[in-house]
PDB file of N, CA and C in Angstrom:
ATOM      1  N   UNK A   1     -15.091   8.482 -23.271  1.00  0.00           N
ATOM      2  CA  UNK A   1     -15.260   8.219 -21.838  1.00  0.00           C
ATOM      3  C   UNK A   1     -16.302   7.119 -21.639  1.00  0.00           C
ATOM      4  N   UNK A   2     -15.788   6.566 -20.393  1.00  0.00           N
ATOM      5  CA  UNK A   2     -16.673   5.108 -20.547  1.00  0.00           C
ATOM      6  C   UNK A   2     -17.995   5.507 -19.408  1.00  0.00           C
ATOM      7  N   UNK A   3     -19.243   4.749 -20.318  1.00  0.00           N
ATOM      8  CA  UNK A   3     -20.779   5.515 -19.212  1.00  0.00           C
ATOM      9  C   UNK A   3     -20.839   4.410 -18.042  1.00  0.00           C
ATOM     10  N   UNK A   4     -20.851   4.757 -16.741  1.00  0.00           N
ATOM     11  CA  UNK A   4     -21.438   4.258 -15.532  1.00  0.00           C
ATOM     12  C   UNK A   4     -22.983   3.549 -15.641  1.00  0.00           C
ATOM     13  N   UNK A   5     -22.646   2.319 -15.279  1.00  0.00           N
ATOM     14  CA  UNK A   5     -23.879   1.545 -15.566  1.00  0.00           C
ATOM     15  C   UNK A   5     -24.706   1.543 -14.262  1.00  0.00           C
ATOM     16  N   UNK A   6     -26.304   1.734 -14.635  1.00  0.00           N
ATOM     17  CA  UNK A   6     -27.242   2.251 -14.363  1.00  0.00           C
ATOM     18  C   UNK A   6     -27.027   1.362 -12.357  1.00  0.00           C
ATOM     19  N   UNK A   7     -26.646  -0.207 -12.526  1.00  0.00           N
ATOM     20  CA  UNK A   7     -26.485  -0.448 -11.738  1.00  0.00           C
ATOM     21  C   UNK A   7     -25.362  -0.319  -9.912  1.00  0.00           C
ATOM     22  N   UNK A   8     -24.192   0.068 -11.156  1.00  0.00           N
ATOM     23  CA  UNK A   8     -22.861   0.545 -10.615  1.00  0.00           C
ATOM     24  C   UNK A   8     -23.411   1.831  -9.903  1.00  0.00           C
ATOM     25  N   UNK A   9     -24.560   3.422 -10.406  1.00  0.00           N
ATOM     26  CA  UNK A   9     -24.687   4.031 -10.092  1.00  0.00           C
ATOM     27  C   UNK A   9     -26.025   3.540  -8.313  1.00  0.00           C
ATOM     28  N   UNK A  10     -26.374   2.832  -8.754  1.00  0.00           N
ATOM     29  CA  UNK A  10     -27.404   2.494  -8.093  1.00  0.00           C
ATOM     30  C   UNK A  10     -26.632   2.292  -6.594  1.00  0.00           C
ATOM     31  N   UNK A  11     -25.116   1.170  -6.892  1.00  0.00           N
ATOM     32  CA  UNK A  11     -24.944   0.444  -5.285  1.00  0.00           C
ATOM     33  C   UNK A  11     -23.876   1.814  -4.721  1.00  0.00           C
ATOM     34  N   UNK A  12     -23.755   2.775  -5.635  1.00  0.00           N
ATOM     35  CA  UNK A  12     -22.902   4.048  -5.217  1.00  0.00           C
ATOM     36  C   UNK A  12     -23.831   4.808  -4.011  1.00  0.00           C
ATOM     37  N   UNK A  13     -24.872   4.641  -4.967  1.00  0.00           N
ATOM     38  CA  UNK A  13     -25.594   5.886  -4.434  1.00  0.00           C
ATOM     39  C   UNK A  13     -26.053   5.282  -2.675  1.00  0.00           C
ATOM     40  N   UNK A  14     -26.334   4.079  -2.819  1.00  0.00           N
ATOM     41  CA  UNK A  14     -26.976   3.307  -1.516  1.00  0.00           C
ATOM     42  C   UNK A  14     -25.897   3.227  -0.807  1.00  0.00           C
ATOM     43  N   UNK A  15     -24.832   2.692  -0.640  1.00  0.00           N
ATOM     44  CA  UNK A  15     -23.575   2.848  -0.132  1.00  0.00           C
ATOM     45  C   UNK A  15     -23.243   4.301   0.780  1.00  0.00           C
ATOM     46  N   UNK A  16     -23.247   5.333  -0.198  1.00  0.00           N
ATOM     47  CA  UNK A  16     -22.973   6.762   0.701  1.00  0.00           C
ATOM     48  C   UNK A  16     -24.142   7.101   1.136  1.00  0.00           C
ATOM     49  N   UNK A  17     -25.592   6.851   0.711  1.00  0.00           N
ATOM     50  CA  UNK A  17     -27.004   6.644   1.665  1.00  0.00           C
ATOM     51  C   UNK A  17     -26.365   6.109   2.749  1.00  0.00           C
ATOM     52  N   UNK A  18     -26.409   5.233   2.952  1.00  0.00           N
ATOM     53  CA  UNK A  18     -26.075   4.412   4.175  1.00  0.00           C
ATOM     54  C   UNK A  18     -25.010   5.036   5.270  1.00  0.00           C
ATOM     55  N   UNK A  19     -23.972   5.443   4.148  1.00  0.00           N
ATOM     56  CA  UNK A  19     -23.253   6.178   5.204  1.00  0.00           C
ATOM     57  C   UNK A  19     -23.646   7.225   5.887  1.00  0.00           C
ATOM     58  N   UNK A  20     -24.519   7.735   5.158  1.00  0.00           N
ATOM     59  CA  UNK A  20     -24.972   9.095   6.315  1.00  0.00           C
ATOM     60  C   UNK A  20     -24.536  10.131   5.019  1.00  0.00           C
ATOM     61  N   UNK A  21     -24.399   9.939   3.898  1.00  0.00           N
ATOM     62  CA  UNK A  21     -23.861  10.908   3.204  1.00  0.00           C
ATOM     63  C   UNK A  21     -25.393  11.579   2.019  1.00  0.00           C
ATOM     64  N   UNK A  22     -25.339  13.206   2.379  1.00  0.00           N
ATOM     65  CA  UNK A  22     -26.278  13.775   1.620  1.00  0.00           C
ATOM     66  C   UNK A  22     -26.431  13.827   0.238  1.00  0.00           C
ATOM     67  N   UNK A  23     -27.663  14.390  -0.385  1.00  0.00           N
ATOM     68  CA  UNK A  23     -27.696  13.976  -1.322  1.00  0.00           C
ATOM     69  C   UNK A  23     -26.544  14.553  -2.229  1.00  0.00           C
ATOM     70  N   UNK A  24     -26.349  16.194  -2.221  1.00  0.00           N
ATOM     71  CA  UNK A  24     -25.382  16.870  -2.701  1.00  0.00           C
ATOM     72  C   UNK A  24     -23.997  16.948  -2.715  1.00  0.00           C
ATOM     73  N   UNK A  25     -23.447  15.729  -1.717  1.00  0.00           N
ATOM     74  CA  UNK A  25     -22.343  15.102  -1.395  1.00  0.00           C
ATOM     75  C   UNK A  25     -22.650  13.378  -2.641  1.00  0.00           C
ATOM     76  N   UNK A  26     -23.505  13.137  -2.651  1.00  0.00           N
ATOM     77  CA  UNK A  26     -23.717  11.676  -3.626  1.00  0.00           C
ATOM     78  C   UNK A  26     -23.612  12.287  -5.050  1.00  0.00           C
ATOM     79  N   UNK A  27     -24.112  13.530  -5.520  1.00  0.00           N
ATOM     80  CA  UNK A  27     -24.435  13.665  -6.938  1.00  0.00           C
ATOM     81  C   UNK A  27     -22.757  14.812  -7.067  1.00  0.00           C
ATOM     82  N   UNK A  28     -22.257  15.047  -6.118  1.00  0.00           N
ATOM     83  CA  UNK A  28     -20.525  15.255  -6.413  1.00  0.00           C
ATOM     84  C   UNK A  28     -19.939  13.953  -6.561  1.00  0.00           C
ATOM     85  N   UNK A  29     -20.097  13.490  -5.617  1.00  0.00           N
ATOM     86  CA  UNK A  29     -18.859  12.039  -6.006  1.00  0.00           C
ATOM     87  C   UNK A  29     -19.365  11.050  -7.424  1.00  0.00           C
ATOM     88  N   UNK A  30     -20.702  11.460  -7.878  1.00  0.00           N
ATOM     89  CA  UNK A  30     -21.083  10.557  -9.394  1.00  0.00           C
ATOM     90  C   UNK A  30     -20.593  11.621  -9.976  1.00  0.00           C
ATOM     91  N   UNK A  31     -20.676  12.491 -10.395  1.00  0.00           N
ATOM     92  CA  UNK A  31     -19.898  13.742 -11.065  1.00  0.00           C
ATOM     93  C   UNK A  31     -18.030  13.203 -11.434  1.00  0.00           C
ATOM     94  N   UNK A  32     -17.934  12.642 -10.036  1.00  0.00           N
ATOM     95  CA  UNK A  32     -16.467  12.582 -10.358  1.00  0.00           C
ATOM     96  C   UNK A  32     -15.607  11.077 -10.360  1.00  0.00           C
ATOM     97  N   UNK A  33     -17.147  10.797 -10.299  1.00  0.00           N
ATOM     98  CA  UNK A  33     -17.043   8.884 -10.967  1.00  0.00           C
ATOM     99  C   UNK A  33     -17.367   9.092 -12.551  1.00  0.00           C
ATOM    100  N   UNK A  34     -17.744   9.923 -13.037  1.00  0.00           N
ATOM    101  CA  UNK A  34     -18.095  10.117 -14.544  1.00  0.00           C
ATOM    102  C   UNK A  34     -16.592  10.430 -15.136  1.00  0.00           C
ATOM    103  N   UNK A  35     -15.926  11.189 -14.681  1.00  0.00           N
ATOM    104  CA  UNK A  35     -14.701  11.703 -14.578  1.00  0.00           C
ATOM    105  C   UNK A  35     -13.811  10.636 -14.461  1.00  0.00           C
ATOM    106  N   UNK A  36     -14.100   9.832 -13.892  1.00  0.00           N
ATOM    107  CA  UNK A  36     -12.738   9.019 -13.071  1.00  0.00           C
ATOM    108  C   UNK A  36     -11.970   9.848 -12.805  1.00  0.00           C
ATOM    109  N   UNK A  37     -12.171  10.696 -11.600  1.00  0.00           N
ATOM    110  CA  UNK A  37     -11.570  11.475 -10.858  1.00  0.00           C
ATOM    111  C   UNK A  37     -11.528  10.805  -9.478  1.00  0.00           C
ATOM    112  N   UNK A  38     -10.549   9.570  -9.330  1.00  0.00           N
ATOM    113  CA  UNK A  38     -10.144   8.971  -8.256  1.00  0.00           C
ATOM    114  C   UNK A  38      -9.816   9.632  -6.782  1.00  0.00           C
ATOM    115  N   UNK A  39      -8.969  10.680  -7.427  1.00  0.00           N
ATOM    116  CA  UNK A  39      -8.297  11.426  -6.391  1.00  0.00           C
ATOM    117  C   UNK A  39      -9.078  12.330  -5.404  1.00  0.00           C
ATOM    118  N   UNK A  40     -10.035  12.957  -6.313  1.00  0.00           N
ATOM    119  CA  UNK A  40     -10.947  13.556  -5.637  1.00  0.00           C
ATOM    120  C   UNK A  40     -12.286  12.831  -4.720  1.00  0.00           C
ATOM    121  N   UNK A  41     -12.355  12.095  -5.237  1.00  0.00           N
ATOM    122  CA  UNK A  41     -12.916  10.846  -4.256  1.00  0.00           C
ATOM    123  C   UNK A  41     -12.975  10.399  -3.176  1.00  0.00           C
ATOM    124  N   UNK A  42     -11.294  10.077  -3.538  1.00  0.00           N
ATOM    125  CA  UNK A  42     -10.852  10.068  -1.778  1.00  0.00           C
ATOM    126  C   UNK A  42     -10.623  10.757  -0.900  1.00  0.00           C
ATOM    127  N   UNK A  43     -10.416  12.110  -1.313  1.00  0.00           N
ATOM    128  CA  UNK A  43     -10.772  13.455  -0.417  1.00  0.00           C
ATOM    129  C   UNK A  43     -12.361  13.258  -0.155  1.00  0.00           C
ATOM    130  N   UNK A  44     -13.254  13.353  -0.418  1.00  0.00           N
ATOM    131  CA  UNK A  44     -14.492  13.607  -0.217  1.00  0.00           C
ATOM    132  C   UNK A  44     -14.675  12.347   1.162  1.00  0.00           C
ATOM    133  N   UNK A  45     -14.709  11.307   0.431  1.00  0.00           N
ATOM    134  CA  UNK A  45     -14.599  10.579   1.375  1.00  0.00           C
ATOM    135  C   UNK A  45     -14.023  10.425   2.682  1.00  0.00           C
ATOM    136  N   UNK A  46     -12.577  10.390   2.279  1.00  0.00           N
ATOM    137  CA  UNK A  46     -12.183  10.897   3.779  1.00  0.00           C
ATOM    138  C   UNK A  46     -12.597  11.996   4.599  1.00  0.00           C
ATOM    139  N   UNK A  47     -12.995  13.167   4.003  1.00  0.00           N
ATOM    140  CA  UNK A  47     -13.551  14.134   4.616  1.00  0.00           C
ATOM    141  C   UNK A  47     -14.527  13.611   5.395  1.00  0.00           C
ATOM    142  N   UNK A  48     -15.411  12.942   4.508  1.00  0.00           N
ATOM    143  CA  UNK A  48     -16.669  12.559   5.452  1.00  0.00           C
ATOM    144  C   UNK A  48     -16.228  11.221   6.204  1.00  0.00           C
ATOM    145  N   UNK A  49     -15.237  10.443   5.795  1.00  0.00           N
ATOM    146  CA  UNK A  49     -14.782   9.958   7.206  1.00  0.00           C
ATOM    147  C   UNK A  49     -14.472  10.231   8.557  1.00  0.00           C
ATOM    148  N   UNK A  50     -14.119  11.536   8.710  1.00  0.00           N
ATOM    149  CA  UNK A  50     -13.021  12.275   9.652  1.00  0.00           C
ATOM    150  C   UNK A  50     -14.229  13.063  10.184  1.00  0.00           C
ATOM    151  N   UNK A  51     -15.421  13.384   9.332  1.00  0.00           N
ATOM    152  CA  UNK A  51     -16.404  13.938   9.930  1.00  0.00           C
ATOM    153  C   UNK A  51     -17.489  13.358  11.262  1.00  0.00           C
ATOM    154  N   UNK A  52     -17.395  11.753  10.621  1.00  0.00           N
ATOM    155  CA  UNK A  52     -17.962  10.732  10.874  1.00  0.00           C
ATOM    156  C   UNK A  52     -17.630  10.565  12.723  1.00  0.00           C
ATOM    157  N   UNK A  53     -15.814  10.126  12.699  1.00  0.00           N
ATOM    158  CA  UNK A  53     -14.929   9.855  13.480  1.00  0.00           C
ATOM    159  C   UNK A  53     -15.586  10.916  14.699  1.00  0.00           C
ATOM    160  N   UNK A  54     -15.449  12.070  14.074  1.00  0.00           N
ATOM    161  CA  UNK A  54     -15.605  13.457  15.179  1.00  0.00           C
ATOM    162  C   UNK A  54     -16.893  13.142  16.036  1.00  0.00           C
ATOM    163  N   UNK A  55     -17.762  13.109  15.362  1.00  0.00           N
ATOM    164  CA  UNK A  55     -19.071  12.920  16.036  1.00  0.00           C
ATOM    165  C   UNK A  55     -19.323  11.838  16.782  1.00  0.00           C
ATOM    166  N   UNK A  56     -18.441  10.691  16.369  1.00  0.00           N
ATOM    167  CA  UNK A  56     -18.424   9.280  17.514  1.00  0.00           C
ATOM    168  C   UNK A  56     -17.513   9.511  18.375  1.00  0.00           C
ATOM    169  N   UNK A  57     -16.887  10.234  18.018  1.00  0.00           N
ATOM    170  CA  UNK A  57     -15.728  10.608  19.734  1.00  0.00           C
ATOM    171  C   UNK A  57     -17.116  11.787  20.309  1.00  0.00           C
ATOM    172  N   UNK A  58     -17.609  12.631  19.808  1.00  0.00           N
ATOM    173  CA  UNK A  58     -18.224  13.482  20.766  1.00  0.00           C
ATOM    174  C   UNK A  58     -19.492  12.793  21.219  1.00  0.00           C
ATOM    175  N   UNK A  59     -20.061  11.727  20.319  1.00  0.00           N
ATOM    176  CA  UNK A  59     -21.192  11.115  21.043  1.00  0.00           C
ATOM    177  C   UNK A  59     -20.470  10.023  22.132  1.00  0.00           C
ATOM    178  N   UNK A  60     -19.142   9.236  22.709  1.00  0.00           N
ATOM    179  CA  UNK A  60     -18.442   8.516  23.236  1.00  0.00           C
ATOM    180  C   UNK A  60     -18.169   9.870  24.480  1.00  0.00           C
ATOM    181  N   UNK A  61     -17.996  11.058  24.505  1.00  0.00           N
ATOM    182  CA  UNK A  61     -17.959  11.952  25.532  1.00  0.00           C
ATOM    183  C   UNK A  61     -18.959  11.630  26.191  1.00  0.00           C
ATOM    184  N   UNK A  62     -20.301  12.116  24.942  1.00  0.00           N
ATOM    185  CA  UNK A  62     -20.943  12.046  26.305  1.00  0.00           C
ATOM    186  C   UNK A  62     -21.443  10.802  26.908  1.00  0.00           C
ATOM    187  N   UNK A  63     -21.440   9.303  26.245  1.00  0.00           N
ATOM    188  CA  UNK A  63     -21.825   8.361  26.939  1.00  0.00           C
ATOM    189  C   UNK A  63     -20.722   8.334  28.374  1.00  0.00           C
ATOM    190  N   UNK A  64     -19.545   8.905  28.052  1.00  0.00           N
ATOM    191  CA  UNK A  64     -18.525   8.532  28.831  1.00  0.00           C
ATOM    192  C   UNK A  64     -19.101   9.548  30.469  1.00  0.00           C
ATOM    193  N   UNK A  65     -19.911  10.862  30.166  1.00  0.00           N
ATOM    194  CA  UNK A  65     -19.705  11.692  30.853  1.00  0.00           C
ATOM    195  C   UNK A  65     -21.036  10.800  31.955  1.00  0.00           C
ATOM    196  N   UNK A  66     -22.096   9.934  30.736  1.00  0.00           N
ATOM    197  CA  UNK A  66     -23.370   9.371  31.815  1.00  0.00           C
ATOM    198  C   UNK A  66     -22.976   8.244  32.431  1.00  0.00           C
ATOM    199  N   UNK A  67     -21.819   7.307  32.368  1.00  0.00           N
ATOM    200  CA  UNK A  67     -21.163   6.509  32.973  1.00  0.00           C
ATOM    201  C   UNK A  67     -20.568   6.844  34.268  1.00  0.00           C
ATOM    202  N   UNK A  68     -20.017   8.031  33.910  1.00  0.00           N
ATOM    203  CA  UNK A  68     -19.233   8.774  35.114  1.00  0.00           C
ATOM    204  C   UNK A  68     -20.615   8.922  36.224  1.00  0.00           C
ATOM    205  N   UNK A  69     -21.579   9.719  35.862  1.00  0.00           N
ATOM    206  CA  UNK A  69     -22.744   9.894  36.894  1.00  0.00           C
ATOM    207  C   UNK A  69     -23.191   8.839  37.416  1.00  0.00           C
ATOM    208  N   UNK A  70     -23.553   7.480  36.863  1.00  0.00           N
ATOM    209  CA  UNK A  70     -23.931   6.911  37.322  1.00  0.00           C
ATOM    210  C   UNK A  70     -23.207   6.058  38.540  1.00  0.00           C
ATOM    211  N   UNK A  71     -21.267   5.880  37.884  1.00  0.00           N
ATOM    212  CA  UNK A  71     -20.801   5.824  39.186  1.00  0.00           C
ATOM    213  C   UNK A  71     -20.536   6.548  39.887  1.00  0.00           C
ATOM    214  N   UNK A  72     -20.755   7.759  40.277  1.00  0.00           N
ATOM    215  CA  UNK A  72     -21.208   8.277  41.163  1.00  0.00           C
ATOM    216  C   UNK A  72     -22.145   8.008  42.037  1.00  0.00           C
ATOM    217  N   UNK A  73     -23.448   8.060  41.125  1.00  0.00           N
ATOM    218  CA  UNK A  73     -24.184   8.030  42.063  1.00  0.00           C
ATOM    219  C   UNK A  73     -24.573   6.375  42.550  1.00  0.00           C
ATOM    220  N   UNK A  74     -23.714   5.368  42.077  1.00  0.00           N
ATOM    221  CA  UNK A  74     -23.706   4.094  42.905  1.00  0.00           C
ATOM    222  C   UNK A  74     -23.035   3.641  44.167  1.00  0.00           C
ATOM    223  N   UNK A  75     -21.918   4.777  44.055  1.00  0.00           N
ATOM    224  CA  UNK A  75     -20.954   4.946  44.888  1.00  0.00           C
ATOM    225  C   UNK A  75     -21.632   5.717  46.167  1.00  0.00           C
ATOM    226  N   UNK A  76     -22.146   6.596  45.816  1.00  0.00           N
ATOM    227  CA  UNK A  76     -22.884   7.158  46.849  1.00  0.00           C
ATOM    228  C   UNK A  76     -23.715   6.606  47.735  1.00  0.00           C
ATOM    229  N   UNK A  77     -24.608   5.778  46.962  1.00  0.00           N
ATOM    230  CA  UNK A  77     -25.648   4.751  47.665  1.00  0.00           C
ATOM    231  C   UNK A  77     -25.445   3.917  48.398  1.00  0.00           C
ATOM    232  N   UNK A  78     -23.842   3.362  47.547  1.00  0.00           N
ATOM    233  CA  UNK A  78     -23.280   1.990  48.133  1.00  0.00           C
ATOM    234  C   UNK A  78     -22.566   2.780  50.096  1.00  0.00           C
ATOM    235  N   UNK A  79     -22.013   3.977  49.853  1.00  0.00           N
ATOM    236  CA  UNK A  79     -21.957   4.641  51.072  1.00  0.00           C
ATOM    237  C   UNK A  79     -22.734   5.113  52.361  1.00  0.00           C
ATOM    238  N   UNK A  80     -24.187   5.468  51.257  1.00  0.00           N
ATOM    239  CA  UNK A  80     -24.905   5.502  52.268  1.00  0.00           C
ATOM    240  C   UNK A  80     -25.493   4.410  52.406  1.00  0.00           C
ATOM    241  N   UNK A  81     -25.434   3.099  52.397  1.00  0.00           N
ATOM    242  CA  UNK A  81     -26.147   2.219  52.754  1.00  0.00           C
ATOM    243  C   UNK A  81     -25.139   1.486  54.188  1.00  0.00           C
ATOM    244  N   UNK A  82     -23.588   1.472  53.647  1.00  0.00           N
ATOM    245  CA  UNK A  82     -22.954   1.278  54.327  1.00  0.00           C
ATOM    246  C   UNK A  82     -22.935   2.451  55.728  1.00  0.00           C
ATOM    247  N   UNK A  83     -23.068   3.168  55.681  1.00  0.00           N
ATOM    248  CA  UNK A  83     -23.443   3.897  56.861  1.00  0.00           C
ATOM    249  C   UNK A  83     -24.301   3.727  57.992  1.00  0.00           C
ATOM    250  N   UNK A  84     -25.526   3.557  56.805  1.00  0.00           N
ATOM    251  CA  UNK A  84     -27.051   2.708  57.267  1.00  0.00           C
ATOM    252  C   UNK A  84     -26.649   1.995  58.055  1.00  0.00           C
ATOM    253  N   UNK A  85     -26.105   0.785  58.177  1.00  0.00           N
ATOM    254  CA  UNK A  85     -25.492  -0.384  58.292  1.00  0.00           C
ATOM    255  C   UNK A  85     -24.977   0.093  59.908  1.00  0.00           C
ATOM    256  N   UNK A  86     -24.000   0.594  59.713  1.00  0.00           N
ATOM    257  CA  UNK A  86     -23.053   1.277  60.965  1.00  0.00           C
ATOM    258  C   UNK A  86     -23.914   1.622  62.245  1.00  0.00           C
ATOM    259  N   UNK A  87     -24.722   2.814  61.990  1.00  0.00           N
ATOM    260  CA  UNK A  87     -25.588   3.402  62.574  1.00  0.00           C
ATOM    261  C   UNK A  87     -26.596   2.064  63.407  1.00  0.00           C
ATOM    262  N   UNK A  88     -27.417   1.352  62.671  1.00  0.00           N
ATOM    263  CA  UNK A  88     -28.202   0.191  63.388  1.00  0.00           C
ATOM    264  C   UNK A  88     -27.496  -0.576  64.169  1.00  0.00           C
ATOM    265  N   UNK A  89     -26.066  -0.733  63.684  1.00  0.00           N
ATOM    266  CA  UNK A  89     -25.336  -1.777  64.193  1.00  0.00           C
ATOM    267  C   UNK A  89     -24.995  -1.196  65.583  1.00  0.00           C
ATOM    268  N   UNK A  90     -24.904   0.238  65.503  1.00  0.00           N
ATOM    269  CA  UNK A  90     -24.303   0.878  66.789  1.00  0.00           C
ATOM    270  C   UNK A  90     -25.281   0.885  68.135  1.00  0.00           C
ATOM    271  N   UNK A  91     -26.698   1.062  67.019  1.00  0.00           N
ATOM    272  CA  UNK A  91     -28.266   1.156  68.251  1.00  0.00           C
ATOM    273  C   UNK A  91     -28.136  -0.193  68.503  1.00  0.00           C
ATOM    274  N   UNK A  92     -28.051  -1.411  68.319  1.00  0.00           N
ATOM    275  CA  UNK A  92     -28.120  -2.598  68.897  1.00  0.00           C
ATOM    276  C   UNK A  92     -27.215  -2.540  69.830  1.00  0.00           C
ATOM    277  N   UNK A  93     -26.057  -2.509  70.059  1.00  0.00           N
ATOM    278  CA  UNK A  93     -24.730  -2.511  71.122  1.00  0.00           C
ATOM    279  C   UNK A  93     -25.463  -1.637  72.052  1.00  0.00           C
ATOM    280  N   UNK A  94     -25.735  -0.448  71.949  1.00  0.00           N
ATOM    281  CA  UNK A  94     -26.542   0.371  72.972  1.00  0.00           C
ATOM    282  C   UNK A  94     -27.457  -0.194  73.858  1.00  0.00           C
TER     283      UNK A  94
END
């Protein structure tokens, strides 16, 4: 079996660092880079792709949910200002 060079292990390990991937998730997938266990790889990975995905759709909820409030509450303002508006306009004619 052929040995993983010290460097190859190095840009592995920084790579799934980066991704957000723990340590006990990094020292499985060198386990099964020692192996050339391809297949299993790409399960892991994708797993933690799909994990990844989940949490940017639920962090995209909620940016989506503080977007929503805020038009709201611009909409509101923009109403009551327009009201504002109405009201003075009506005391002048008076």
């Amino acid at each position: 079996m052929e040995e993983i060079t010290r460097e190859r292990i190095f840009k592995i390990q920084r790579n799934l660092s980066d991704a957000g991937c723990e340590a006990a998730f990094i020292e499985e997938f060198l386990e099964l880079e020692k192996g050339k266990k391809r297949r299993e790889q790409y399960c892991l990975l994708s797993r933690h792709k799909a994990s990844l995905l989940e949490e940017l759709h639920q962090n995209q909820y909620k940016i989506d949910c503080l977007d929503y409030l805020v038009y709201v509450m611009e909409k509101e303002e923009k109403e009551e200002h327009n009201n504002g508006r109405k009201i003075k306009t009506d005391r002048r004619m008076g």
